[in-house]
Protein backbone atom coordinates (compact mmCIF):
# COMPACT_ATOMS: atom_id res chain seq x y z
CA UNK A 1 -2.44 -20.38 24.31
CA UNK A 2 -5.54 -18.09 24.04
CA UNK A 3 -5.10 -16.30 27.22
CA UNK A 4 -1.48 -15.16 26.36
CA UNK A 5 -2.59 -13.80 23.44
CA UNK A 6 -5.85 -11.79 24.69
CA UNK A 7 -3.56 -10.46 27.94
CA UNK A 8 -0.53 -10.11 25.60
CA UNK A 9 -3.10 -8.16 22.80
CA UNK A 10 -4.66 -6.46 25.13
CA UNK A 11 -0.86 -4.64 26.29
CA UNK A 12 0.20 -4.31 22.97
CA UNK A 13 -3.06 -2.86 21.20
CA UNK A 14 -3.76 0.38 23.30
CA UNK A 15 -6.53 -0.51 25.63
CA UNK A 16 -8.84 -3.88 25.94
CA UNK A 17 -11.68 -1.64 25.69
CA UNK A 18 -11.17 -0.19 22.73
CA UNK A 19 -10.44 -3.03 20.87
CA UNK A 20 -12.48 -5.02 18.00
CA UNK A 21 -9.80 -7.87 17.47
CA UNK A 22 -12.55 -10.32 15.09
CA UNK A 23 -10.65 -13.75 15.46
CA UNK A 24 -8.53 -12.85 19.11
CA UNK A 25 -11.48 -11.74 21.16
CA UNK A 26 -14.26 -13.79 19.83
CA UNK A 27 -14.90 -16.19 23.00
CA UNK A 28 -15.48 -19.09 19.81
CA UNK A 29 -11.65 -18.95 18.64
CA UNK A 30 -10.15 -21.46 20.98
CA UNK A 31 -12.85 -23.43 19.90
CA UNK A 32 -12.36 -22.43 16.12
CA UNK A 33 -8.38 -23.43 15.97
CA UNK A 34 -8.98 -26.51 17.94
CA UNK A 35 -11.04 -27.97 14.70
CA UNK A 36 -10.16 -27.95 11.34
CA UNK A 37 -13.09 -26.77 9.43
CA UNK A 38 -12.74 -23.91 11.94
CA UNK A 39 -8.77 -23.46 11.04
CA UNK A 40 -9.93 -23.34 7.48
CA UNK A 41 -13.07 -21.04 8.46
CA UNK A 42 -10.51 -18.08 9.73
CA UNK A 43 -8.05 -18.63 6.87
CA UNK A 44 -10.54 -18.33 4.52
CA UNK A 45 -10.71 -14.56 5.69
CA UNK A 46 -7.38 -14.03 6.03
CA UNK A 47 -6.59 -12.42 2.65
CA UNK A 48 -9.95 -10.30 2.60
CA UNK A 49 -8.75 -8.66 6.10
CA UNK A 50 -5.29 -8.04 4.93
CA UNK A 51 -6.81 -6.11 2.03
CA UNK A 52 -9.33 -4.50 3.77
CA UNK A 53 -7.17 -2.80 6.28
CA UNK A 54 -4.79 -0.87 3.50
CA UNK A 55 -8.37 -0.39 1.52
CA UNK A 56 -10.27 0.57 4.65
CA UNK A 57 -13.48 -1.35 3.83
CA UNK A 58 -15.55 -0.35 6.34
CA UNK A 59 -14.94 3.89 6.69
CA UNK A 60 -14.98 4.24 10.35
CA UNK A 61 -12.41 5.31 12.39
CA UNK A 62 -10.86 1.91 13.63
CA UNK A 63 -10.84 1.59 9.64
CA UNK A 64 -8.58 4.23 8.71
CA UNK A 65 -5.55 3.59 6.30
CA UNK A 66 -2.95 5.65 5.96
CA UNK A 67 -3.56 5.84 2.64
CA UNK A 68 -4.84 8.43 1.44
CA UNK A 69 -2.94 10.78 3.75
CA UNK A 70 0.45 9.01 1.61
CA UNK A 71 -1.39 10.04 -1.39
CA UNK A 72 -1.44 13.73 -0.78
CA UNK A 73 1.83 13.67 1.36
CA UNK A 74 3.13 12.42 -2.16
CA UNK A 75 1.90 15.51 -4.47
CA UNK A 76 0.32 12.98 -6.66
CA UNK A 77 -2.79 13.95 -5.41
CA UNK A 78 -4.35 17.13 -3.58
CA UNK A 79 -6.89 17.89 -1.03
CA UNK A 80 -8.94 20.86 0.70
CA UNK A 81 -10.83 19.05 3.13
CA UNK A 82 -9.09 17.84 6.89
CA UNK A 83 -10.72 14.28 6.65
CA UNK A 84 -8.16 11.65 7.36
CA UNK A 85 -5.58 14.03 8.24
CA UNK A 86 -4.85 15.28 4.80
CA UNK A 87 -4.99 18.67 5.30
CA UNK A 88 -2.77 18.81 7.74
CA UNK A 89 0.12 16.19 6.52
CA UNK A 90 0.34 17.74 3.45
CA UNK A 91 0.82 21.55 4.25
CA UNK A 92 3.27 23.78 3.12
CA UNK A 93 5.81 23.88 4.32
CA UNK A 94 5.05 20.16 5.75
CA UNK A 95 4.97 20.06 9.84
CA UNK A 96 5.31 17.77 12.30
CA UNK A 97 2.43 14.59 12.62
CA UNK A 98 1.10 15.14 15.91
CA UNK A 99 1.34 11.59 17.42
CA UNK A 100 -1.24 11.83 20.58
CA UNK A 101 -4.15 10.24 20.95
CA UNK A 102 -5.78 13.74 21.33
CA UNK A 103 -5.24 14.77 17.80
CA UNK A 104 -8.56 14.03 16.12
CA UNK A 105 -6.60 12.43 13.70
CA UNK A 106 -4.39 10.05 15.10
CA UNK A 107 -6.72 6.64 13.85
CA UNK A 108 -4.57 7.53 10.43
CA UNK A 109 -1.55 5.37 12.10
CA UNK A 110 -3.27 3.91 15.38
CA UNK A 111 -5.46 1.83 13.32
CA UNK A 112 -3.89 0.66 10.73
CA UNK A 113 -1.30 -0.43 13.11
CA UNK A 114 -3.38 -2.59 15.23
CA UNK A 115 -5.93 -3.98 12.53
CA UNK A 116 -2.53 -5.14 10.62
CA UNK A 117 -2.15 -6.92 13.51
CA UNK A 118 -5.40 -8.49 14.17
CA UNK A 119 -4.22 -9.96 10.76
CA UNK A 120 -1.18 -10.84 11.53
CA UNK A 121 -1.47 -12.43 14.81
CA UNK A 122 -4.71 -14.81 12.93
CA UNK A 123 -1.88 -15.60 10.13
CA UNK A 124 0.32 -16.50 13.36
CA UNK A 125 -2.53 -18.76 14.75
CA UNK A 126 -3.38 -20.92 12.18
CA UNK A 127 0.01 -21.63 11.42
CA UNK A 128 1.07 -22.78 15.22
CA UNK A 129 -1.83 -25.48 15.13
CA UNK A 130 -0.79 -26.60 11.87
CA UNK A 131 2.69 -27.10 13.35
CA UNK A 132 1.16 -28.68 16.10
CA UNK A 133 0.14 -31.52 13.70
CA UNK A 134 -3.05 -30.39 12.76
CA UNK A 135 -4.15 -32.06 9.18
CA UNK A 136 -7.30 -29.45 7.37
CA UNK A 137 -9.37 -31.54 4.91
CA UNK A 138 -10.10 -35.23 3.75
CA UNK A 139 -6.68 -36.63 4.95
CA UNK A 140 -5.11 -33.82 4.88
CA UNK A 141 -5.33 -32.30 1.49
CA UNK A 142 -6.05 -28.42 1.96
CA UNK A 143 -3.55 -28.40 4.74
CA UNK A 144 -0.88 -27.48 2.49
CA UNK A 145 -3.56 -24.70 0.60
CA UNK A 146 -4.41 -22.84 4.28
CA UNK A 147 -0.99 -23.10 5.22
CA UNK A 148 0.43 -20.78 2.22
CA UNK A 149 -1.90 -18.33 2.49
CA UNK A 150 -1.76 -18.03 6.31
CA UNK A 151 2.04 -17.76 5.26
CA UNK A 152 1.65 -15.08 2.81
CA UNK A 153 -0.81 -12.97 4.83
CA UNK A 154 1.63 -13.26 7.75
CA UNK A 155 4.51 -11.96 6.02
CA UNK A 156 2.53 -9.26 4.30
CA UNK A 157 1.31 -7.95 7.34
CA UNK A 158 4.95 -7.56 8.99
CA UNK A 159 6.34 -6.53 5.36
CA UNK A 160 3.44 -3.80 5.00
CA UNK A 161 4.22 -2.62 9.10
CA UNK A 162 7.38 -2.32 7.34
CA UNK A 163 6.94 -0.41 4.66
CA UNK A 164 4.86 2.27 6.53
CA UNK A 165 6.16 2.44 10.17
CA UNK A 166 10.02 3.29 11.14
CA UNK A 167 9.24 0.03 13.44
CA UNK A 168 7.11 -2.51 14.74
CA UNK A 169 6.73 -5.42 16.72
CA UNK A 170 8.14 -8.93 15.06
CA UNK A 171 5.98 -11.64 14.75
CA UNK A 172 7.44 -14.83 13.57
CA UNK A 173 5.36 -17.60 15.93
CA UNK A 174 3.20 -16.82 18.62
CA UNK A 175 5.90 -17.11 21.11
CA UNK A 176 6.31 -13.31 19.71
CA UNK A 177 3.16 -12.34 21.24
CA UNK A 178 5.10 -11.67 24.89
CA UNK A 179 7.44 -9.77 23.10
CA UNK A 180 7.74 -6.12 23.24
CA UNK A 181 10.64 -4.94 21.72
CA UNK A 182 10.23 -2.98 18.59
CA UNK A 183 12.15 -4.12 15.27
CA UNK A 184 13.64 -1.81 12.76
CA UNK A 185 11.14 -1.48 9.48
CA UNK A 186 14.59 -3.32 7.83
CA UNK A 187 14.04 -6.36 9.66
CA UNK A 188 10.23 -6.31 9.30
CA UNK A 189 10.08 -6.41 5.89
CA UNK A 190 13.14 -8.75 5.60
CA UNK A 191 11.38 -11.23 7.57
CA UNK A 192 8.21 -10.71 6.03
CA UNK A 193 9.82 -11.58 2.43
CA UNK A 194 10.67 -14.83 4.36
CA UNK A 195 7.33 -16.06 5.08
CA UNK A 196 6.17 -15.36 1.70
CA UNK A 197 8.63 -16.97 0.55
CA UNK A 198 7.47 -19.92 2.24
CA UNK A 199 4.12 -19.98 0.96
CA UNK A 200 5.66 -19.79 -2.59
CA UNK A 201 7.95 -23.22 -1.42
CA UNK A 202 4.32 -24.67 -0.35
CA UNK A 203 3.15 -23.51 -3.67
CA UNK A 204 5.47 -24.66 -5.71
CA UNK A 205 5.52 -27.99 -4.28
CA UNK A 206 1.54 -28.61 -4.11
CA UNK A 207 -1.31 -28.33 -5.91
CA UNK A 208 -4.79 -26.61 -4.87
CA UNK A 209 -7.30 -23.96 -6.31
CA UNK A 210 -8.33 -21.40 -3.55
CA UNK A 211 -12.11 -21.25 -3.20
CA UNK A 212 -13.34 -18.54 -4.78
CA UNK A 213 -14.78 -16.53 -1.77
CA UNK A 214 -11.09 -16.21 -0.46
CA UNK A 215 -9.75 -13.81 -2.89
CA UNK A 216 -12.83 -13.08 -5.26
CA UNK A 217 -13.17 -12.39 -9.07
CA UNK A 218 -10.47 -14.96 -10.60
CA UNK A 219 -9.46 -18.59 -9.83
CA UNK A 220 -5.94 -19.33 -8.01
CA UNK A 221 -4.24 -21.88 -8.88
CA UNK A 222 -1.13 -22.66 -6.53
CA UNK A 223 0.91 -21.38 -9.70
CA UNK A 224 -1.04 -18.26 -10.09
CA UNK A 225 -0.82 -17.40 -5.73
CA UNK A 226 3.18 -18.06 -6.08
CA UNK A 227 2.84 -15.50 -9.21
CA UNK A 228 1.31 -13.07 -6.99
CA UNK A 229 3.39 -13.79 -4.09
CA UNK A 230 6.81 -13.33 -6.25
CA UNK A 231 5.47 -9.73 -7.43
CA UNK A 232 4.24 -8.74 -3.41
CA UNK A 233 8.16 -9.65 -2.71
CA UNK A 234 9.71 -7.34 -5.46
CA UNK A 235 7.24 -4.82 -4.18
CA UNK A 236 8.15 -5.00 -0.85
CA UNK A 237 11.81 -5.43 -2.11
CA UNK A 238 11.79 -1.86 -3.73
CA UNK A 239 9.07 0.14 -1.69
CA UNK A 240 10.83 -0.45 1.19
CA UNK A 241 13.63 2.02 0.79
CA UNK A 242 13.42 5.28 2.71
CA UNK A 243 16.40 7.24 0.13
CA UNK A 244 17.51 7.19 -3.04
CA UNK A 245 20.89 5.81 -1.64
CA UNK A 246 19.25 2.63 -0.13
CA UNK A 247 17.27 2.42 -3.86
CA UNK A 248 20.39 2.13 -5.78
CA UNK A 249 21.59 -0.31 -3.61
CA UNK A 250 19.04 -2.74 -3.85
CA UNK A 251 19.76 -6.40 -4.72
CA UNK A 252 18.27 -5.21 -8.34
CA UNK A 253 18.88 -8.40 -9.86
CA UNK A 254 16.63 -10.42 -7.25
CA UNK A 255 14.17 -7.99 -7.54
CA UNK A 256 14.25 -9.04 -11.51
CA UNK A 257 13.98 -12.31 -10.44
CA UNK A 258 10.79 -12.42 -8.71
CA UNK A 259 9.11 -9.96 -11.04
CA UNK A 260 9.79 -12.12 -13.94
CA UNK A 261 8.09 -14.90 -12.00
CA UNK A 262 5.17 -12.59 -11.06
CA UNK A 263 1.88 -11.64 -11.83
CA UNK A 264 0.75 -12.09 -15.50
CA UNK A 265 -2.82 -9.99 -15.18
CA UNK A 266 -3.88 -7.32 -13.07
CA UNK A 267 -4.88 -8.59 -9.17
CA UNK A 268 -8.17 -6.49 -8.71
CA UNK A 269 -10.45 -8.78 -6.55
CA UNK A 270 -14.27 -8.37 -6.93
CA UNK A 271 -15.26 -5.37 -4.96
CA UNK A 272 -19.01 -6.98 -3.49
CA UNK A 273 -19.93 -2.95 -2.29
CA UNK A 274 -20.08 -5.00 1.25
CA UNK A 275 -18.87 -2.60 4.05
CA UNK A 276 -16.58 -4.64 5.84
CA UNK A 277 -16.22 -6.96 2.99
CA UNK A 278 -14.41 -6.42 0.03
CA UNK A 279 -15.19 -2.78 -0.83
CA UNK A 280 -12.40 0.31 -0.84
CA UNK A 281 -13.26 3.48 0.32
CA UNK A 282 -9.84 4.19 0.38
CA UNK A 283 -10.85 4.69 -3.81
CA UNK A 284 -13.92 6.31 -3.46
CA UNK A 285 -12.97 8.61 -0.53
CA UNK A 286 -9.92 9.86 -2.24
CA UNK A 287 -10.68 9.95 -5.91
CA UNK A 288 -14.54 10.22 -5.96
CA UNK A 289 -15.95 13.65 -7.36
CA UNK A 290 -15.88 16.35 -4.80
CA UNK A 291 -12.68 14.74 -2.91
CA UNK A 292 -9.37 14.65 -3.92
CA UNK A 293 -7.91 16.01 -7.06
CA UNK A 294 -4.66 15.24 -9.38
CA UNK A 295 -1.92 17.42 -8.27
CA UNK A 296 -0.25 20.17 -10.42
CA UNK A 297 2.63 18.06 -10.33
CA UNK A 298 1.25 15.09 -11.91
CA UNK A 299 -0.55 17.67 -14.77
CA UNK A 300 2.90 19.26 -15.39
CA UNK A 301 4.45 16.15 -16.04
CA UNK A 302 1.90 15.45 -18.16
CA UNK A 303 2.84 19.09 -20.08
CA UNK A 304 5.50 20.97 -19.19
CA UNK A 305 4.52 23.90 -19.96
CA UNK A 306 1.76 24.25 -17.03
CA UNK A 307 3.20 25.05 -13.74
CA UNK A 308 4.03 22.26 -11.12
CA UNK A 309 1.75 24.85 -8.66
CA UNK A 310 -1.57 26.69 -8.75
CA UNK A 311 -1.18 30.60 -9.73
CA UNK A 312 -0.90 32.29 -6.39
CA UNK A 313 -3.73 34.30 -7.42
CA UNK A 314 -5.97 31.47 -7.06
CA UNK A 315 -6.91 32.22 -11.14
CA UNK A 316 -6.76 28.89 -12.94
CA UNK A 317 -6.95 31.71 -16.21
CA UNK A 318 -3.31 32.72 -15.35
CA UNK A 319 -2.24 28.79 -16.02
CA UNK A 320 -1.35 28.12 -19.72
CA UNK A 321 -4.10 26.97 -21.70
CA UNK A 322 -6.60 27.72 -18.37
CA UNK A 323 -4.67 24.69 -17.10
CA UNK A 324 -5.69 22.16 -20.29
CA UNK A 325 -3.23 19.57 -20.68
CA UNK A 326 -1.79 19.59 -24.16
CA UNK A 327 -0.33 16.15 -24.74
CA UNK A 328 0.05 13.36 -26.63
CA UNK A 329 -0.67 10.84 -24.25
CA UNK A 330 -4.30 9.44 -24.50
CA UNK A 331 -4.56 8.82 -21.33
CA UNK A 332 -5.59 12.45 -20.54
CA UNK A 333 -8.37 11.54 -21.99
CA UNK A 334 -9.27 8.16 -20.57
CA UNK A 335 -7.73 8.67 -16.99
CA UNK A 336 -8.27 12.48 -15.95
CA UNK A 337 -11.22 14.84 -16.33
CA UNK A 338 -10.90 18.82 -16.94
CA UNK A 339 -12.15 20.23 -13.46
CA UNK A 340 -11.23 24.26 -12.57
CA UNK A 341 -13.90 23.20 -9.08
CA UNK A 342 -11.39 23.75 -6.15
CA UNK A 343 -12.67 25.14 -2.53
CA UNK A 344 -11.11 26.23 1.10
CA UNK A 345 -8.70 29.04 -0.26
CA UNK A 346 -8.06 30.23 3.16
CA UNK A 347 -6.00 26.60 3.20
CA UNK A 348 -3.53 27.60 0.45
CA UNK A 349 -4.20 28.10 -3.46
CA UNK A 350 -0.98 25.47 -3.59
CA UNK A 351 -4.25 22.72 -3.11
CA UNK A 352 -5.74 23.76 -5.86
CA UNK A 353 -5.87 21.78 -9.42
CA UNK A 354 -7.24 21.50 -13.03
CA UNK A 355 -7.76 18.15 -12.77
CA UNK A 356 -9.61 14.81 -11.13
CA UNK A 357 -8.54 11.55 -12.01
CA UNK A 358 -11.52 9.66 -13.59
CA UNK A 359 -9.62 6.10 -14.59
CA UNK A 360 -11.55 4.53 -11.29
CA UNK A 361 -14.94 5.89 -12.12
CA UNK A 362 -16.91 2.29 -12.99
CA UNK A 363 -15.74 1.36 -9.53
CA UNK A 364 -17.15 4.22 -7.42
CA UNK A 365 -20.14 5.60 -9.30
CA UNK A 366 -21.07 1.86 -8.80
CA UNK A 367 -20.57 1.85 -5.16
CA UNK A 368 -18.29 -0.99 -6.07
CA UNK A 369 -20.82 -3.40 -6.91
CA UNK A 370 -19.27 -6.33 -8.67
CA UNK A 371 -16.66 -4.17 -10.27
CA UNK A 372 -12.90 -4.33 -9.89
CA UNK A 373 -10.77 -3.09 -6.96
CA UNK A 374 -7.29 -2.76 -8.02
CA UNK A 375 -4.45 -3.31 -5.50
CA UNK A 376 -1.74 -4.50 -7.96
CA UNK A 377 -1.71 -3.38 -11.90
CA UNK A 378 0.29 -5.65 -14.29
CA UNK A 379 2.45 -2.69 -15.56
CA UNK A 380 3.49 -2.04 -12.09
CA UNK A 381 5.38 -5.73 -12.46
CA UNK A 382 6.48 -4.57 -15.69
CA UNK A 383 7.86 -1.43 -14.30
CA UNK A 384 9.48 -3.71 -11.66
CA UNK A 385 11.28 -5.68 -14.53
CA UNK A 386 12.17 -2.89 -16.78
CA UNK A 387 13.75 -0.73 -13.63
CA UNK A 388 15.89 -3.67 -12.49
CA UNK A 389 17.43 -3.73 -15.90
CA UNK A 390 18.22 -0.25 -15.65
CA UNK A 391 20.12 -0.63 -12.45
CA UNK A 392 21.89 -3.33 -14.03
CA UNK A 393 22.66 -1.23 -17.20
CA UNK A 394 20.51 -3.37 -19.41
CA UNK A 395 19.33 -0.90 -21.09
CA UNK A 396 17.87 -2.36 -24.42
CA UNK A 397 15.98 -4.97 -22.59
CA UNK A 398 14.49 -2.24 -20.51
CA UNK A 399 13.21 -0.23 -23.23
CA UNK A 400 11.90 -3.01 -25.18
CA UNK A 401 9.14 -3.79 -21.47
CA UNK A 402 8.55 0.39 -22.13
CA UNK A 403 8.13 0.35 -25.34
CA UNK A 404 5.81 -2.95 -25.09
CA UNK A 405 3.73 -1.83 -22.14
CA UNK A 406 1.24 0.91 -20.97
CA UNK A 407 3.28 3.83 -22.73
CA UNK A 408 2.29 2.65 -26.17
CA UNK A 409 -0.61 0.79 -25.45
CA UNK A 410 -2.62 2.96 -23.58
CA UNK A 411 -0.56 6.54 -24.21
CA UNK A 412 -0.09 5.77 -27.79
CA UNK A 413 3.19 7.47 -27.48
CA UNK A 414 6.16 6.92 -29.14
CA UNK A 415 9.05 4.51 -28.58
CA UNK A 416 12.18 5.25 -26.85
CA UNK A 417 15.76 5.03 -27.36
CA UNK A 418 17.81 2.49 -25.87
CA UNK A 419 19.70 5.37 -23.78
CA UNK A 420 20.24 5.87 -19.63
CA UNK A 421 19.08 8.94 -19.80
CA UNK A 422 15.83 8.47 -21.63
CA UNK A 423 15.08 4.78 -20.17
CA UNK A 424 15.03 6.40 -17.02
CA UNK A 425 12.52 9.44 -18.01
CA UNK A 426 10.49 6.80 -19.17
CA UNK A 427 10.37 5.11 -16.55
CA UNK A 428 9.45 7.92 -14.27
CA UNK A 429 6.89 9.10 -16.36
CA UNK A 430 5.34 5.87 -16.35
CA UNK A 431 5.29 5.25 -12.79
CA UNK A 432 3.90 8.58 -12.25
CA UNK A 433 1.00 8.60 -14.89
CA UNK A 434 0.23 5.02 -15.30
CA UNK A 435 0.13 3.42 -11.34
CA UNK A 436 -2.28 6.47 -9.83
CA UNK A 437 -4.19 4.60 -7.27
CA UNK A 438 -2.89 1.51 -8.48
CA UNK A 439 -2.17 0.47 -4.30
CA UNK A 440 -1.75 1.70 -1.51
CA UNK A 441 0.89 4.45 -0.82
CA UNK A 442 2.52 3.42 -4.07
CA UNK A 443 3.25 7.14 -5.23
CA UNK A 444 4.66 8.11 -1.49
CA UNK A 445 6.76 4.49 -1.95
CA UNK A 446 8.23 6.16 -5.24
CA UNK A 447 8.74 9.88 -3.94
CA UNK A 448 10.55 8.70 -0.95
CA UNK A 449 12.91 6.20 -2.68
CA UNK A 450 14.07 8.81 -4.72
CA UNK A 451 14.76 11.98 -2.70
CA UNK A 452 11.73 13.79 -3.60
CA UNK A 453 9.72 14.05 -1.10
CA UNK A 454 8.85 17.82 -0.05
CA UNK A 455 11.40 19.08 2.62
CA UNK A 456 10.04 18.21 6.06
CA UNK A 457 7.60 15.19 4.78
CA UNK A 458 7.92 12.39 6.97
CA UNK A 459 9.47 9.27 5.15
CA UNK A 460 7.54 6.82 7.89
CA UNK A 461 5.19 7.02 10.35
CA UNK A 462 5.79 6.60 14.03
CA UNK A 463 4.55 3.85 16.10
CA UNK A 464 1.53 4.93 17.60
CA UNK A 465 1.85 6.74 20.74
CA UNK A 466 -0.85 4.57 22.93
CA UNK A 467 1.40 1.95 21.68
CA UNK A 468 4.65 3.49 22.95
CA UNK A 469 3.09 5.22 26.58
CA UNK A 470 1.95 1.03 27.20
CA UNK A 471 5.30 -0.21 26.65
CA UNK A 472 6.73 2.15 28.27
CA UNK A 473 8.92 4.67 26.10
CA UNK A 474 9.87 8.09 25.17
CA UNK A 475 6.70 9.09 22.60
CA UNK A 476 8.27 10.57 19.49
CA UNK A 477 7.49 12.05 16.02
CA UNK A 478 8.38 13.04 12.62
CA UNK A 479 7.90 15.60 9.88
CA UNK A 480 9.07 19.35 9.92
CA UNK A 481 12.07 19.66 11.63
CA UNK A 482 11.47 16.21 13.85
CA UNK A 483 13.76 13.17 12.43
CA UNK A 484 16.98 12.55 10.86
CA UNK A 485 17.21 14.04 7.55
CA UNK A 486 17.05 11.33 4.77
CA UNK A 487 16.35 8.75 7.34
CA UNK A 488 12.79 9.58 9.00
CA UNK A 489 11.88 12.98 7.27
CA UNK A 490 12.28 14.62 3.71
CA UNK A 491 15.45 16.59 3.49
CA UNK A 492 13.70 18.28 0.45
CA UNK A 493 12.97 17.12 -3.06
């Protein structure tokens, strides 16, 4: 089985000399799979890789996420500097990504895409043995503990290709590996539901604890891995539409489902400040002093009454107030810090802001040393719940998870009405102020589902082009005027 996959990897991923595959490549993982502390030895890093290739953990170039590029493309937050192809993706008015391996920039989709993967194809792995018969622990008893999570980082992995590519390559077994025909991001994250769902069947049906090195900070029960697996599936679930016309069609009431059986705290693993290991410079590089800022968009929503752009002047004294937010929401105070710094006016005053969002602060200025690295907030579930209710017109029950969540316990605002009008201002308010940096591309997720997305802002990346030149096929692109409107790029929001 090994050589198919290194000959079949090698096609698929670009170039066999450019790769770093950990588990595929390693001349010790026949050996590894063939024995069970081994089996149990790559699932046990499973989970951290998944994580660390949306978090980039190590900040090199075969690290890059997409992230932070979504984050700007989103006007949630803004940048002056090029790094990570910010700059570019999130000019106005928004261009074409330049997919070619000789853009300096093209690791943003190229590497995420293959170290996804490198994941995925591990996840694949360790479930085929275990097919195969393979029992992991004294007479068996962690077989069915590896075997969910290999599950749930499998179907992750195609959910999350899903979720940020217009399509990918399927894989369900590693019979898949000699495949190469790409599958609509539908389908991906369809099937990727699937195998998460199976590792909440395994769950729900066995008891374990993981060990504690596997997903750091808490202890997971079987219970509490379903919980998180339910809420990863109502995520994927709503994320995953590219319009606001697939949004409103979603299955809202399964999406209820799951998020009611979801998380019931915050999943933030225990950042170690390990390069490689479980650190995010996705965080630090993007909301660290001197890097990105909160939008203008974000800070009007916050109050009205300051302009959703910078003064053309480039004069943060021709802004209201000198841009100071005037609000009654504490969490001006607690999540965002007064900042008139801004630099690179020759790339457009429209970058500039008032404000830097502080709420992640412990994390970075402590290089992420034993402090918290948050991939999922609780209120996000909430949110989940309390949006499915509005689709389905249950509108009291949906202000009564507002008026008991983040909006009155951390904004100290008022409660709201039981009304479809207000519910859903709520709502949006909350998404927008309470889940910054909360996971990755969450904010582009939102502006895309609901048709807001600046004219000519891609709604998906491409495949990679090495990926597509291997296979062979036409190479092809979107943003600006490349894509069909409301399908692959922005028709303006």
């Amino acid at each position: 089985m090994k050589y198919t996959i290194i000959i079949i990897i090698c096609f698929l991923f670009f170039a066999c000399d450019e790769l770093e595959v950990e588990n595929l490549n390693s001349p010790d993982t026949d050996v590894m799979l063939s024995d069970p502390d081994g089996v149990k030895a790559i699932t046990a890093g499973l989970f951290k890789s998944w994580f660390s290739v949306g978090h980039d953990a190590a900040y090199t170039l075969s690290s890059e996420t997409p992230a932070r590029a979504m984050w700007y493309m989103a006007d949630c937050g803004t940048v002056f500097w090029s790094n990570f192809g910010a700059v570019d993706l999130s000019k106005e008015p928004r261009e074409a990504y330049i997919n070619d391996v000789g853009y300096p920039y093209h690791w943003v989709g190229k590497a995420y895409y293959k170290n996804m993967y490198d994941v995925l194809t591990s996840s694949t792995d360790v479930l085929a043995v275990i097919e195969n018969g393979m029992q992991i622990g004294k007479n068996g008893e962690e077989t069915d503990m590896v075997k969910a999570m290999a599950y749930l980082t499998q179907g992750l992995s195609n959910g999350y290709l899903g979720l940020i590519f217009d399509k990918a390559f399927l894989i369900e077994s590693t019979e898949d590996y000699q495949k190469i025909n790409l599958t609509s991001y539908q389908e991906m994250v369809r099937v990727g539901i699937s195998q998460i769902e199976k590792a909440i069947a395994i769950c729900e049906n066995s008891e374990f604890t993981i060990p504690s090195t596997w997903i750091p900070g808490d202890v997971w029960t079987n219970v509490e891995l379903a919980q998180l697996a339910h809420s990863y599936i109502a995520r994927l679930m709503v994320y995953s539409s590219r319009n606001l016309e697939q949004n409103s069609a979603l299955d809202w009431a399964t999406v209820l489902a799951h998020a009611e059986k979801g998380i019931q705290k915050d999943f933030a693993p225990l950042g170690d400040g390990v390069a490689k290991s479980w650190k995010s410079y996705f965080h630090i590089k993007t909301a660290g002093s001197g890097w990105g800022k909160i939008d203008m968009r974000i800070i009007h929503i916050l109050d009205p009454s300051i302009p959703a752009t910078f003064p053309e002047s480039g004069l943060y004294t021709d802004l209201p107030n000198n841009g100071q937010i005037n609000s009654p929401d504490q969490r001006v105070d607690t999540d965002f810090e007064y900042n008139t710094k801004n630099s690179r006016p020759d790339r457009g005053y429209y970058r500039w802001s008032t404000y830097r969002y502080k709420r992640l602060d412990d994390y970075i200025n402590n290089d992420g040393i034993d402090k918290r690295i948050v991939d999922f907030r609780l209120a996000e579930n909430d949110l989940f719940k309390a949006e499915a209710l509005y689709y389905m017109e249950r509108y009291s029950e949906a202000a009564q998870i507002i008026n008991n969540g983040t909006r009155v316990n951390r904004g100290n605002l008022s409660t709201i009405e039981a009304t479809k009008e207000v519910v859903f201002e709520a709502l949006w308010y909350e998404r927008n102020i309470e889940l910054i940096l909360g996971g990755i591309g969450l904010e582009f997720f939102d502006m895309r589902r609901m048709n807001l997305l600046q004219k000519g802002t891609m709604l998906h990346f491409p495949v990679p082009s090495q990926q597509l030149e291997l296979i062979p096929t036409t190479v092809y692109t979107f943003g600006g005027d490349q894509g069909v409107p409301g399908e692959d790029v922005s028709a303006g929001g």
